[in-house]
Protein backbone atom coordinates (compact mmCIF):
# COMPACT_ATOMS: atom_id res chain seq x y z
CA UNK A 1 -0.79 -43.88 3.17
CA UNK A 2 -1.43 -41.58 0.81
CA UNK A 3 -3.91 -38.65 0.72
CA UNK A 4 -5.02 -36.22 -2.03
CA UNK A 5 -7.32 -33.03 -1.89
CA UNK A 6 -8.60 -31.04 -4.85
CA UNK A 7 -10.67 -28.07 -4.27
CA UNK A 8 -12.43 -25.59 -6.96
CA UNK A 9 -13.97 -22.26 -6.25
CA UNK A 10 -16.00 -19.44 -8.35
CA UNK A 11 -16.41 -16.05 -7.10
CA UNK A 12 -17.78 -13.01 -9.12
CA UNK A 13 -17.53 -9.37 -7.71
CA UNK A 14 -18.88 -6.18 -9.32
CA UNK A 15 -16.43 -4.12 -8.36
CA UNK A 16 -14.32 -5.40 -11.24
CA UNK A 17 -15.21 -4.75 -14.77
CA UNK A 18 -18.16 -6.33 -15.96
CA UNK A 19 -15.88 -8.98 -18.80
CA UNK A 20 -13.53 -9.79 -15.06
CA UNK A 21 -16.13 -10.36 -12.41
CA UNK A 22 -15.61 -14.03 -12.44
CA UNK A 23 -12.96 -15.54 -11.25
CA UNK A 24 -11.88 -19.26 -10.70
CA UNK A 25 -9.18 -20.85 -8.37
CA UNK A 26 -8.63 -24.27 -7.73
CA UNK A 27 -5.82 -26.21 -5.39
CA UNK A 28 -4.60 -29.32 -4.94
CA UNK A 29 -2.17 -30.72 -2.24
CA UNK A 30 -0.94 -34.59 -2.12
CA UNK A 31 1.12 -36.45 1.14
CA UNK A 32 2.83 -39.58 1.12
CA UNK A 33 3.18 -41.49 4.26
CA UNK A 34 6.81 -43.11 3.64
CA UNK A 35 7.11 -45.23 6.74
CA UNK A 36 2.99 -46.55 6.15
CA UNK A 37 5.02 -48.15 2.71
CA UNK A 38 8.07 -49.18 3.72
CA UNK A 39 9.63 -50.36 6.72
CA UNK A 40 11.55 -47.62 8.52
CA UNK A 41 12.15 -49.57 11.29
CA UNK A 42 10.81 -48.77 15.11
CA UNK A 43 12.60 -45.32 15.37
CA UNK A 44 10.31 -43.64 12.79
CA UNK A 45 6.81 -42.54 14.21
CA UNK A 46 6.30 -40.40 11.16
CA UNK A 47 7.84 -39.92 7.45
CA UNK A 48 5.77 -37.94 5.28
CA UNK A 49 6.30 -36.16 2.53
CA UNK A 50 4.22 -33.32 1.36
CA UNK A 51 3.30 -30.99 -1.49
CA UNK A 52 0.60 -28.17 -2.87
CA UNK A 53 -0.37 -26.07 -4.89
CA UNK A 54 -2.88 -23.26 -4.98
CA UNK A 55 -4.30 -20.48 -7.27
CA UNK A 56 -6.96 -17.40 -5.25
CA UNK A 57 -8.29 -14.22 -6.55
CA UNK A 58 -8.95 -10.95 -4.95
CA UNK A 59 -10.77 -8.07 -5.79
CA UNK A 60 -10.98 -4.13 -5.25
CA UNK A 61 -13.00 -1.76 -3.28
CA UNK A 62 -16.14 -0.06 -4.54
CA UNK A 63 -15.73 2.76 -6.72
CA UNK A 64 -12.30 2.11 -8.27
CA UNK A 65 -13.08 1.84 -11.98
CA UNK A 66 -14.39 5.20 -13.14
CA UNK A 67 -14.24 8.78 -11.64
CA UNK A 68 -16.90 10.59 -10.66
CA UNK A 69 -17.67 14.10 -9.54
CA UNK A 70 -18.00 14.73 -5.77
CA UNK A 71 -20.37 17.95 -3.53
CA UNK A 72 -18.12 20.71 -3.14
CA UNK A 73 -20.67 22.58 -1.64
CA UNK A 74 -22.72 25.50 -2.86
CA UNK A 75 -21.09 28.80 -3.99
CA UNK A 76 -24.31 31.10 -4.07
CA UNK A 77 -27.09 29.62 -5.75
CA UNK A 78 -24.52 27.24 -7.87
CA UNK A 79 -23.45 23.80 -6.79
CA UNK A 80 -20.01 22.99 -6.69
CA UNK A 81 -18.44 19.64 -7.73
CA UNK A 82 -14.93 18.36 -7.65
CA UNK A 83 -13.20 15.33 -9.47
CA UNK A 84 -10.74 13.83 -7.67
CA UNK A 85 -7.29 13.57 -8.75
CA UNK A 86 -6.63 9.98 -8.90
CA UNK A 87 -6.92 8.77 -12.20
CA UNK A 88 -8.69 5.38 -11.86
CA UNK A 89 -8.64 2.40 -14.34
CA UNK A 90 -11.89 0.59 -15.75
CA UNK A 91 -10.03 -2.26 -16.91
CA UNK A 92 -8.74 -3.97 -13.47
CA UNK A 93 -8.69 -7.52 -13.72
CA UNK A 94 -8.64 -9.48 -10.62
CA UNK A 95 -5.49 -10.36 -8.29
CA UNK A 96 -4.03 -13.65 -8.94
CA UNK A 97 -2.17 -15.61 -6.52
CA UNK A 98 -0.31 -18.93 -7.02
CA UNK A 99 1.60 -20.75 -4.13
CA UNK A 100 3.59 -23.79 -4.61
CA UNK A 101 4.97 -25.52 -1.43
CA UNK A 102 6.97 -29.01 -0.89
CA UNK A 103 7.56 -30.12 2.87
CA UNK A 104 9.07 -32.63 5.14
CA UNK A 105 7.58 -34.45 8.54
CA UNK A 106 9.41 -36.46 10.33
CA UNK A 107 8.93 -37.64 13.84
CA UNK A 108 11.42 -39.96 15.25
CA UNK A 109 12.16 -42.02 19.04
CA UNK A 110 8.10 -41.88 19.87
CA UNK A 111 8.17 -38.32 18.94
CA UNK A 112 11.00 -37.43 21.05
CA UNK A 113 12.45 -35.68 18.13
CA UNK A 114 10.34 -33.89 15.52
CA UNK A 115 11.06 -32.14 12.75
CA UNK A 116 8.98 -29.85 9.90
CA UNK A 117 10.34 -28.22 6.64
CA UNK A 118 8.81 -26.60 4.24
CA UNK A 119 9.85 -24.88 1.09
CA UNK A 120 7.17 -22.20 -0.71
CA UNK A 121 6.97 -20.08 -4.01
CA UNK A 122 4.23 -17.28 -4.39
CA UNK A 123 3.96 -15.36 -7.01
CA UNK A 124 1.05 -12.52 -7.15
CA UNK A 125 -0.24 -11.37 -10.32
CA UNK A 126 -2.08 -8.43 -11.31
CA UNK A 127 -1.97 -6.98 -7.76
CA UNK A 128 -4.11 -3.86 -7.45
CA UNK A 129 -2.02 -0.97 -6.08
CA UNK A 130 -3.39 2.37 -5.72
CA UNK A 131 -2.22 5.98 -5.40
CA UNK A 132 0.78 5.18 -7.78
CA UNK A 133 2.40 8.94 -8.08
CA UNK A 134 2.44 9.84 -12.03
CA UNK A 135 4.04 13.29 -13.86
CA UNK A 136 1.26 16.12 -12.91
CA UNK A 137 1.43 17.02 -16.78
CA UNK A 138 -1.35 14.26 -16.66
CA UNK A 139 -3.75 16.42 -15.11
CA UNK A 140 -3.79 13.85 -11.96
CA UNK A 141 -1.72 13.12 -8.99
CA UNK A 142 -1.40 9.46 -8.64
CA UNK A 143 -2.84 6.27 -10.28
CA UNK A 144 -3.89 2.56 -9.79
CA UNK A 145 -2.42 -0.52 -11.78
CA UNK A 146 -2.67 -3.85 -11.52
CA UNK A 147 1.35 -4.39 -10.84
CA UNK A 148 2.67 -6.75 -12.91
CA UNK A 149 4.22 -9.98 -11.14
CA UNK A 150 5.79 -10.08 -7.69
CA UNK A 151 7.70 -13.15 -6.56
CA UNK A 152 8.17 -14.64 -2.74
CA UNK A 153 10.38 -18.01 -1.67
CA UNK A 154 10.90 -18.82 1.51
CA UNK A 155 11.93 -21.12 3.91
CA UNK A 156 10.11 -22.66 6.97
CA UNK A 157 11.89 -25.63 9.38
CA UNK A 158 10.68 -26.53 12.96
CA UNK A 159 12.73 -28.78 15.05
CA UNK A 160 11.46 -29.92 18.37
CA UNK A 161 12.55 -32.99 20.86
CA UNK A 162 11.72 -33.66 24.45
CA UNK A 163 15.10 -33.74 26.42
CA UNK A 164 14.03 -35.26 29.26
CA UNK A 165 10.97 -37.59 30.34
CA UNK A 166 10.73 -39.33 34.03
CA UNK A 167 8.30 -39.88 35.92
CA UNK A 168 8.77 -36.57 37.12
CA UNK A 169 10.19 -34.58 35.30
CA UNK A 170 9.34 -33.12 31.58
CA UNK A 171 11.04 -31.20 29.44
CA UNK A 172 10.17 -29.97 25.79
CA UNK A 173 12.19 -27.79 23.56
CA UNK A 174 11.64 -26.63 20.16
CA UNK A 175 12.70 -23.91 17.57
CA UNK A 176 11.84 -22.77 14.20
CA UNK A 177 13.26 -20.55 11.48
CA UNK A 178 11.43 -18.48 9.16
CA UNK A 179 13.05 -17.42 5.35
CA UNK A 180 11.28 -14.82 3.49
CA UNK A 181 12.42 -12.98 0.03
CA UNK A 182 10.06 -10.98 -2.21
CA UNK A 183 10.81 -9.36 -5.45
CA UNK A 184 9.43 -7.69 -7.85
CA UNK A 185 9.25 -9.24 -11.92
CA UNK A 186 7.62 -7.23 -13.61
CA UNK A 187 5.65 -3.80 -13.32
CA UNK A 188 2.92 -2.56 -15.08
CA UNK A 189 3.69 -0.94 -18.99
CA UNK A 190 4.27 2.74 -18.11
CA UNK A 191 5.51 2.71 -14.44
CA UNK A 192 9.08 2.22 -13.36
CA UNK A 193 8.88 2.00 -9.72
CA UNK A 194 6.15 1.20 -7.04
CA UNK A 195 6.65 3.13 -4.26
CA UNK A 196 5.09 1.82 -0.90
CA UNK A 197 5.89 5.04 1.69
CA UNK A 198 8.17 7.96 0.69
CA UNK A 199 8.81 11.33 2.77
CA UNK A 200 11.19 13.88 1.96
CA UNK A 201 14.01 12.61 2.83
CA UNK A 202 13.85 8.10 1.95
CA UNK A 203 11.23 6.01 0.55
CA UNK A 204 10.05 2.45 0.19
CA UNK A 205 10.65 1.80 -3.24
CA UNK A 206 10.91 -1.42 -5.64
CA UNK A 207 12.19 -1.26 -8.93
CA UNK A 208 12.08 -4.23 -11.38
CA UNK A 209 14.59 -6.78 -9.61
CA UNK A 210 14.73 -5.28 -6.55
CA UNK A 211 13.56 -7.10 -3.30
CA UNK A 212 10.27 -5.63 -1.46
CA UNK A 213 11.07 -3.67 1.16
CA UNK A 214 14.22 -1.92 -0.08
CA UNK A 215 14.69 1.52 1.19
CA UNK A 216 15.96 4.39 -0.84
CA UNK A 217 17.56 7.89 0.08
CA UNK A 218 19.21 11.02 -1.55
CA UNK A 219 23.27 10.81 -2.12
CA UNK A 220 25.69 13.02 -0.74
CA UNK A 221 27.66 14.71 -2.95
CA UNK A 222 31.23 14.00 -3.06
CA UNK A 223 34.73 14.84 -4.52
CA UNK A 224 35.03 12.31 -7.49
CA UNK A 225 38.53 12.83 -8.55
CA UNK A 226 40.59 10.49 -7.48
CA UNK A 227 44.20 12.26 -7.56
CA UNK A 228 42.14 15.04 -5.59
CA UNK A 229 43.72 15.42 -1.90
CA UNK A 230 40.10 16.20 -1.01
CA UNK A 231 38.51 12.70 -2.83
CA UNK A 232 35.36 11.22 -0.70
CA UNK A 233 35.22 14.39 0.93
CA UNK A 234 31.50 15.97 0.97
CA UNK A 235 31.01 18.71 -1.40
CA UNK A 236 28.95 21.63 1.08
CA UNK A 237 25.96 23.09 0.38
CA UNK A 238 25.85 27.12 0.05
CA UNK A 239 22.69 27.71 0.45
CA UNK A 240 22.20 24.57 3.12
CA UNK A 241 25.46 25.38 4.65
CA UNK A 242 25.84 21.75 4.98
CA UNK A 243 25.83 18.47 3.13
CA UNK A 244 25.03 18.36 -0.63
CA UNK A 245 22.76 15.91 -2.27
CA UNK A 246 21.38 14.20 -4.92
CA UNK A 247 17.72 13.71 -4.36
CA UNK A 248 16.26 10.49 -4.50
CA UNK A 249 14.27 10.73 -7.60
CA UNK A 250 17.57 10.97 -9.81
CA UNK A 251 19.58 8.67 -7.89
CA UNK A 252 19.07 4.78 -6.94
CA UNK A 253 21.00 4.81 -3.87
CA UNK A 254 19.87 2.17 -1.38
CA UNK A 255 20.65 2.16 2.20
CA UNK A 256 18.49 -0.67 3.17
CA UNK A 257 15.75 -2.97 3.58
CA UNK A 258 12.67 -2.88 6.03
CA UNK A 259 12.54 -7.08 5.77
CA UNK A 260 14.48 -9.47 8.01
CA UNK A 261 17.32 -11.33 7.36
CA UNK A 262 15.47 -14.43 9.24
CA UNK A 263 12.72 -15.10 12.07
CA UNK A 264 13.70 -17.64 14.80
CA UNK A 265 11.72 -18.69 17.81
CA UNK A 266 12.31 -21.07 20.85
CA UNK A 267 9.88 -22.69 23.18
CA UNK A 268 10.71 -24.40 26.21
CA UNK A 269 8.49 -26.14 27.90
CA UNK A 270 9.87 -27.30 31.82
CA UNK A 271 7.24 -29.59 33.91
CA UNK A 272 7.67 -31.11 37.66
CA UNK A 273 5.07 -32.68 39.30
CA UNK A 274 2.29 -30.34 38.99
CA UNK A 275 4.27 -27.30 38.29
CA UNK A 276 5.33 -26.48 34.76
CA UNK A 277 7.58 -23.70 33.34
CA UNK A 278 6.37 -21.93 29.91
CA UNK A 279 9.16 -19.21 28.08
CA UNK A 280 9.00 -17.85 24.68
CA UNK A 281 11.70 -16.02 23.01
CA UNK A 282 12.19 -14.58 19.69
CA UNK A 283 15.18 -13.52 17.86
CA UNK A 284 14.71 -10.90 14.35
CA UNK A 285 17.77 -10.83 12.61
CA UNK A 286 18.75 -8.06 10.12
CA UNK A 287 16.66 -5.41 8.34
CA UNK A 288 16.54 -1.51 9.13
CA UNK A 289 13.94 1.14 9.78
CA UNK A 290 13.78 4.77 9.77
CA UNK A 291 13.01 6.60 12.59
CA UNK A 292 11.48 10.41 12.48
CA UNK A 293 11.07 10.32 16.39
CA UNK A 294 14.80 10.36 16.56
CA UNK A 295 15.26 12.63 13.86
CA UNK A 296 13.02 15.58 15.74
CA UNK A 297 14.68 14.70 18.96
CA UNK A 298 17.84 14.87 17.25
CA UNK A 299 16.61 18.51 16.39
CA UNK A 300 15.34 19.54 19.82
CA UNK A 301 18.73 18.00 21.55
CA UNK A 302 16.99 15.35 22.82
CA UNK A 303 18.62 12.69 21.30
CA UNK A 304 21.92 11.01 23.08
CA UNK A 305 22.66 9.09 19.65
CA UNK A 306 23.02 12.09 17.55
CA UNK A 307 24.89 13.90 20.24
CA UNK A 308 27.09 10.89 20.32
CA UNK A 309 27.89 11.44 16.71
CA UNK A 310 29.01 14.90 17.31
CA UNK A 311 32.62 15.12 16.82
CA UNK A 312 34.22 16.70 20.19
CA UNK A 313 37.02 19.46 18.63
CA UNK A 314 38.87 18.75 22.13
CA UNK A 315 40.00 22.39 22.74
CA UNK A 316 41.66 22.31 18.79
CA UNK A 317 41.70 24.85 16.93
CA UNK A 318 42.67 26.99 13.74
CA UNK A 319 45.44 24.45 12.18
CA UNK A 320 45.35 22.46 14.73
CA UNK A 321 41.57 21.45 14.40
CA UNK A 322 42.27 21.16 10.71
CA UNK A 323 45.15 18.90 10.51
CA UNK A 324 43.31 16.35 13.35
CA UNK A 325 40.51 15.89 11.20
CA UNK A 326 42.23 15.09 8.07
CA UNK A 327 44.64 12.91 10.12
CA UNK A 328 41.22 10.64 10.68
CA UNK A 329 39.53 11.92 7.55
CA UNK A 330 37.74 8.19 7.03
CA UNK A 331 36.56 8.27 10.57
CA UNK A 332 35.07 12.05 10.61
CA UNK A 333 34.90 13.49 7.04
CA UNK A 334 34.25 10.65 4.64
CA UNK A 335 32.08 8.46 7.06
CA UNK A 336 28.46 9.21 7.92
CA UNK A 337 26.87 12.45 8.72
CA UNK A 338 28.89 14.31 11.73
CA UNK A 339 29.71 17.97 12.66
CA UNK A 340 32.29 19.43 14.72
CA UNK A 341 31.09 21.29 17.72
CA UNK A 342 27.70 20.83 19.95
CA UNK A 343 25.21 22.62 21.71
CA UNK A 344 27.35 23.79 24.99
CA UNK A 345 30.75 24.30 25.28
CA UNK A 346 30.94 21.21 27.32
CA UNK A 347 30.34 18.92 24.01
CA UNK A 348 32.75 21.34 22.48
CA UNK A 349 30.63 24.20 20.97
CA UNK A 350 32.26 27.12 18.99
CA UNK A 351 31.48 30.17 20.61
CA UNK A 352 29.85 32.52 18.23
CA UNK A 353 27.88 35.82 18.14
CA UNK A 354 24.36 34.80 16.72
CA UNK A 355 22.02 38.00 16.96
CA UNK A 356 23.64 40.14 18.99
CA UNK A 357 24.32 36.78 21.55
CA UNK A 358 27.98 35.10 22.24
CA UNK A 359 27.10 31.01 22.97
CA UNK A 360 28.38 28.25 22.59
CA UNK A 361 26.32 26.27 20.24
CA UNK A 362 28.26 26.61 16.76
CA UNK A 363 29.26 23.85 14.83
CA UNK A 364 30.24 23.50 11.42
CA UNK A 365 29.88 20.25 8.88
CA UNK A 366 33.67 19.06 7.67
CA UNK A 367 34.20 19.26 4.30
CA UNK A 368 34.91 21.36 0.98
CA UNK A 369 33.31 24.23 -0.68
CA UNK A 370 33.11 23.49 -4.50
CA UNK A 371 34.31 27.01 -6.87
CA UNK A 372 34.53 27.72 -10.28
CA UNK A 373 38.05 28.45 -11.47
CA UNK A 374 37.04 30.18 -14.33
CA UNK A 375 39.12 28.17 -16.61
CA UNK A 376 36.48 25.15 -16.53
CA UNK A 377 37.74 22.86 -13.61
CA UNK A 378 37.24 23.18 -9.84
CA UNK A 379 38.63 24.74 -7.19
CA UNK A 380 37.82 23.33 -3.41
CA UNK A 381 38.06 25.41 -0.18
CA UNK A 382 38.09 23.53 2.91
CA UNK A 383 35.52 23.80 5.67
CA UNK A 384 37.82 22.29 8.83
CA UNK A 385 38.22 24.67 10.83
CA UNK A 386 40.74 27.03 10.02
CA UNK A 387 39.79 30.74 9.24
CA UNK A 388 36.76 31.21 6.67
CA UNK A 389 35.14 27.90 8.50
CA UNK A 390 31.42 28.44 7.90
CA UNK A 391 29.96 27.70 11.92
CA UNK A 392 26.32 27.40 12.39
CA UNK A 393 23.98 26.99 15.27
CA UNK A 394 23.60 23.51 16.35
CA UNK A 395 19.75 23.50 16.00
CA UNK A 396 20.11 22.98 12.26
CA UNK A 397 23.15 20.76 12.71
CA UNK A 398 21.05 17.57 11.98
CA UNK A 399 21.14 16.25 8.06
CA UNK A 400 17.38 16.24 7.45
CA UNK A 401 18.18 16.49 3.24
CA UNK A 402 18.88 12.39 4.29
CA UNK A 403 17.40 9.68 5.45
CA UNK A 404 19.87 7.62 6.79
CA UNK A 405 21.01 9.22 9.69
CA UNK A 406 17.57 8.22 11.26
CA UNK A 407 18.27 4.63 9.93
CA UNK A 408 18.40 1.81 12.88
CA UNK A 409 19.03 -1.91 12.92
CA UNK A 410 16.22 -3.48 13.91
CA UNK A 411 18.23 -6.92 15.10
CA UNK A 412 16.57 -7.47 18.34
CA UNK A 413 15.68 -11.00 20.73
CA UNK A 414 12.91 -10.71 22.75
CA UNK A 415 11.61 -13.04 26.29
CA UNK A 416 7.88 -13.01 24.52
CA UNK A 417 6.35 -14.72 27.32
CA UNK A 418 7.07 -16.57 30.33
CA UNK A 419 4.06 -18.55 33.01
CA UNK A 420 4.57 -20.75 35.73
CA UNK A 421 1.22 -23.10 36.35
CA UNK A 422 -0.17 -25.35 38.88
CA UNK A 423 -2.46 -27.95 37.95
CA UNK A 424 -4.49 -28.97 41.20
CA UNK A 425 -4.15 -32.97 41.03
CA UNK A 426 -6.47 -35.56 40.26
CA UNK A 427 -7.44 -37.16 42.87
CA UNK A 428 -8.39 -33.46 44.40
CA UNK A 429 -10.18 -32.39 41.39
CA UNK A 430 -12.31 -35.98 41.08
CA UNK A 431 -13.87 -35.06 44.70
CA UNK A 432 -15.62 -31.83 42.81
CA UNK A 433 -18.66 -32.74 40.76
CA UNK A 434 -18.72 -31.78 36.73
CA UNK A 435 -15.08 -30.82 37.46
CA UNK A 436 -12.43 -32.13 34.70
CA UNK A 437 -9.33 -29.92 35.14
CA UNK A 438 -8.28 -27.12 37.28
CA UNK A 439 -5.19 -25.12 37.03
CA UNK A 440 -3.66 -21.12 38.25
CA UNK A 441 -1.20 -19.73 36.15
CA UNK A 442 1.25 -16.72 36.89
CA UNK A 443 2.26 -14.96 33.55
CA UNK A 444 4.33 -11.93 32.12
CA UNK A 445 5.07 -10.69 28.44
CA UNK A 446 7.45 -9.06 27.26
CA UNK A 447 10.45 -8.76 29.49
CA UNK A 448 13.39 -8.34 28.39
CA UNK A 449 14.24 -6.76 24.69
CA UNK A 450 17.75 -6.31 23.32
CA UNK A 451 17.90 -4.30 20.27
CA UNK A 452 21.28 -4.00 17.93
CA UNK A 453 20.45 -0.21 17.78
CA UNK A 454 19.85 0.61 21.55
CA UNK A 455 17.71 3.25 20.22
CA UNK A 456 14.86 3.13 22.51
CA UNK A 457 12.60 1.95 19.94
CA UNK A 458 11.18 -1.37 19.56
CA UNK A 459 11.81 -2.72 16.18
CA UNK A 460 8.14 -4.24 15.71
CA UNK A 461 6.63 -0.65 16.32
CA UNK A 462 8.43 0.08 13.17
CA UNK A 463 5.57 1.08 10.96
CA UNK A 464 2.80 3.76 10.31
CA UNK A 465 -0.80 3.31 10.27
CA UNK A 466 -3.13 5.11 7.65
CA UNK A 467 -6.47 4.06 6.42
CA UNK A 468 -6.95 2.77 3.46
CA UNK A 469 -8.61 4.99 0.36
CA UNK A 470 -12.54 4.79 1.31
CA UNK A 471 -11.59 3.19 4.94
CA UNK A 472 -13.33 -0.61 3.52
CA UNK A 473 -10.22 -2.47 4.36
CA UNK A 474 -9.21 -0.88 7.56
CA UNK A 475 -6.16 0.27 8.68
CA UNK A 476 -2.98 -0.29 6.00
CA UNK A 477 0.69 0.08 7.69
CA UNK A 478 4.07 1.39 6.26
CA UNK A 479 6.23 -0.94 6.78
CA UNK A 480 10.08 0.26 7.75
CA UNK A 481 9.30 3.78 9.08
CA UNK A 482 8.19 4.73 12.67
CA UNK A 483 6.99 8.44 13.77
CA UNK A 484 6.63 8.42 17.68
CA UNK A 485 5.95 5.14 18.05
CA UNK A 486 7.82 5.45 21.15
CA UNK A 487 5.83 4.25 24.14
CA UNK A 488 6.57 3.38 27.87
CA UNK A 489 7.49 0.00 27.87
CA UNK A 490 5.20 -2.17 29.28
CA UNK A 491 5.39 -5.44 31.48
CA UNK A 492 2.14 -7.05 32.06
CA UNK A 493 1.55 -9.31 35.04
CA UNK A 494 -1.40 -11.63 35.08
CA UNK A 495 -2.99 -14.54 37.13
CA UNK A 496 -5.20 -16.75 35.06
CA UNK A 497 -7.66 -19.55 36.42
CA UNK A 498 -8.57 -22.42 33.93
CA UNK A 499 -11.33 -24.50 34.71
CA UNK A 500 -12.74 -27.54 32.48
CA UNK A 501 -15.87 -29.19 32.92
């Protein structure tokens, strides 16, 4: 009734520094069995309660302590060498892991209804990141730390019962939910941010307090006064000739997170006779990701979501044009990233003489133009439409200074995996010699995915794959950003044939 394991482990690595090669973790995990000590009466199969906890270590690659000089290759009779620009850091100590979890079984009816839960803490220590960008006044481009202290809770519950049971029929259901939060406690002495993936425009970054997985991006400029007629509106670029920004590095301007809200899953499990119906499904809700595949589609015109952003002038004009779009200034000006205009004159293109060429692909971003009015304040000219409206070709209509515009949901429920099976019956199988089992199964993954974003893009291709420094621990991923991970999609159809002897 009541069960207790205690383990203890020693490991020593050289890649560490010679005082940290050794390293020790031990765990321990202890479960009651309630209804073994008291009587629950007949309805409960199974009341235990559980709990753990559990300390591992980790070390690096090779070659991650002290820098060494590299072939460069000969230059006459000379040999070149080259030191590498990572500044590396002989005093690494080993990653530290401790998990505490306390959980719940309970099986109830002769396991007609059955039920797990399960509560964890992890907190990592020391973790060894590499490639953390520092100033290049230090001679270097990027350097490793152990991190600090990052934190994860989370939440796991299964609940499964068998709705029906004749001598027939059979019928199992179950579903679980999955809970996960990560933040970051402290960082190492000298760095303020870890950054896990940044591009030009967004980034994967964590700041002290922040969850993991939170993503970053520049900030548009904006009128700030608020008795300004002109307040929220974006303040244009002149040299850009469209929105103005803050870049990332100077602002902290999250847009969102790469993590789910939750994981849930559901399993049905449908039997007649000797026919039984298997279906998965899964359902991801909340998180974002950025995607670059629609941000050069958006470019090449390719895109229907960024052409359904564009804002349709409607045959308006002059005065006209003007006086519509502040009329719906939250909608079109102070909302998101549009323009006014298109690439034909059917999705409302200004016509416009662009080398020597009249077409119909000018459009021109809403907003203000911010001027000096000599006297120490600001003057704003408007950009909306009426005469001195700056219009551009659409093909650099898109906002690349941001990320985002290429931001998507990546809500989604997915039919994982569905089978229909046949097991051939007993008393035909018993006539075959060193025959225990046979059964034929049809099968199919992956057919049907909603996504929230409907952007063509499936929400678990939402990542990057790069090798890691010195390729001895494969391929790492970026979580939260996608670059033409967009593939056919793909509906498998199988027959399987399970024999046991």
């Amino acid at each position: 009734m009541i069960f207790l394991d205690i383990t203890g482990r020693n490991d020593w690595s050289s890649t560490l520094p010679r005082e940290n090669w050794s390293y020790f973790y031990p765990s321990a995990s202890l479960s009651i069995i309630v209804n073994e000590m008291l009587n629950m009466g007949g309805g409960v199969e199974l009341f235990k309660i559980r709990g753990g906890w559990a300390k591992v270590g980790n070390d690096t690659d090779p070659y991650q302590l002290f820098s060494t000089y590299g072939n460069a290759g000969q230059w006459g009779d000379a040999t070149r060498l080259t030191k590498s620009g990572q500044i590396l850091n002989p005093n690494l100590k080993p990653e530290e892991a401790v998990s505490r979890e306390a959980g719940l079984d309970l099986n109830l009816f002769r396991n007609r209804i059955r039920f797990e839960g399960t509560y964890y803490v992890v907190e990592n220590r020391n973790q060894i990141i590499r490639n953390i960008p520092v100033a290049s006044s230090t001679g270097s481009d990027n350097v490793n730390i152990n991190a600090g202290l990052i934190r994860s809770k989370g939440w796991e519950f299964m609940l499964g019962g068998t709705l029906l049971k004749t001598p027939g029929w059979y019928w199992d259901v179950s579903a679980n939910f999955s809970r996960n939060r990560t933040r970051v406690i402290e960082i190492a002495e000298g760095i303020d941010v870890i950054k896990f993936w940044e591009d030009a425009r967004g980034g994967a970054w964590s700041y002290v307090g922040d969850e993991i997985g939170a993503i970053y991006d520049a900030e548009v400029i904006t009128v700030t006064d608020k008795n300004s007629p002109y307040y929220g509106y974006p303040i244009l670029d002149e040299g850009d000739l469209e929105w103005g920004a803050v870049e990332m590095r100077y602002t902290k301007n999250k847009i969102g997170n790469y993590n789910p809200r939750f994981i849930m899953g559901f399993r049905s499990s449908l039997s007649y006779k000797a026919f039984s119906l298997n279906m998965t499904v899964d359902w991801r809700n909340g998180g974002q990701f950025i995607s670059q595949t629609q941000r050069y589609m958006a470019e090449d015109g390719s895109s229907q979501i960024w052409l359904d952003n564009l804002i349709h002038p409607g045959g308006r004009t002059g005065r006209e044009l003007r006086d519509w779009l502040v009329q719906n200034e939250d909608k079109y000006i102070r909302n998101g990233f549009h323009v006014v205009g298109g690439p034909t004159k059917e999705y409302g293109g200004f016509r416009e003489n662009f080398s020597g060429v009249y077409v119909n692909d000018g459009i021109f971003v809403p907003g203000v133009w911010a001027k000096d009015d000599g006297e120490g304040g600001v003057t704003y000219i408007e950009n909306l439409g009426e005469d001195g409206t700056v219009i551009v070709p659409y093909v650099v209509s898109y906002p690349w200074g941001f990320a985002k515009p290429s931001m998507f949901d990546s809500d989604c429920v997915k039919l994982r995996e569905i089978s229909l099976s046949y097991s051939v019956p007993r008393d035909v199988v018993n006539r075959l010699r060193f025959i225990h089992d046979i059964a034929l199964s049809l099968y199919s993954r992956n057919i049907i995915l909603w996504t929230k974003a409907k952007s063509g893009i499936d929400p678990e291709r939402a990542f990057q794959a790069e090798s890691s420094t010195g390729g001895t621990r494969g391929t790492q991923f970026k979580q939260g950003i996608e670059r033409f991970n967009l593939e056919p999609w793909v509906i498998p159809v199988g027959i399987k044939l399970d024999i046991t002897f």
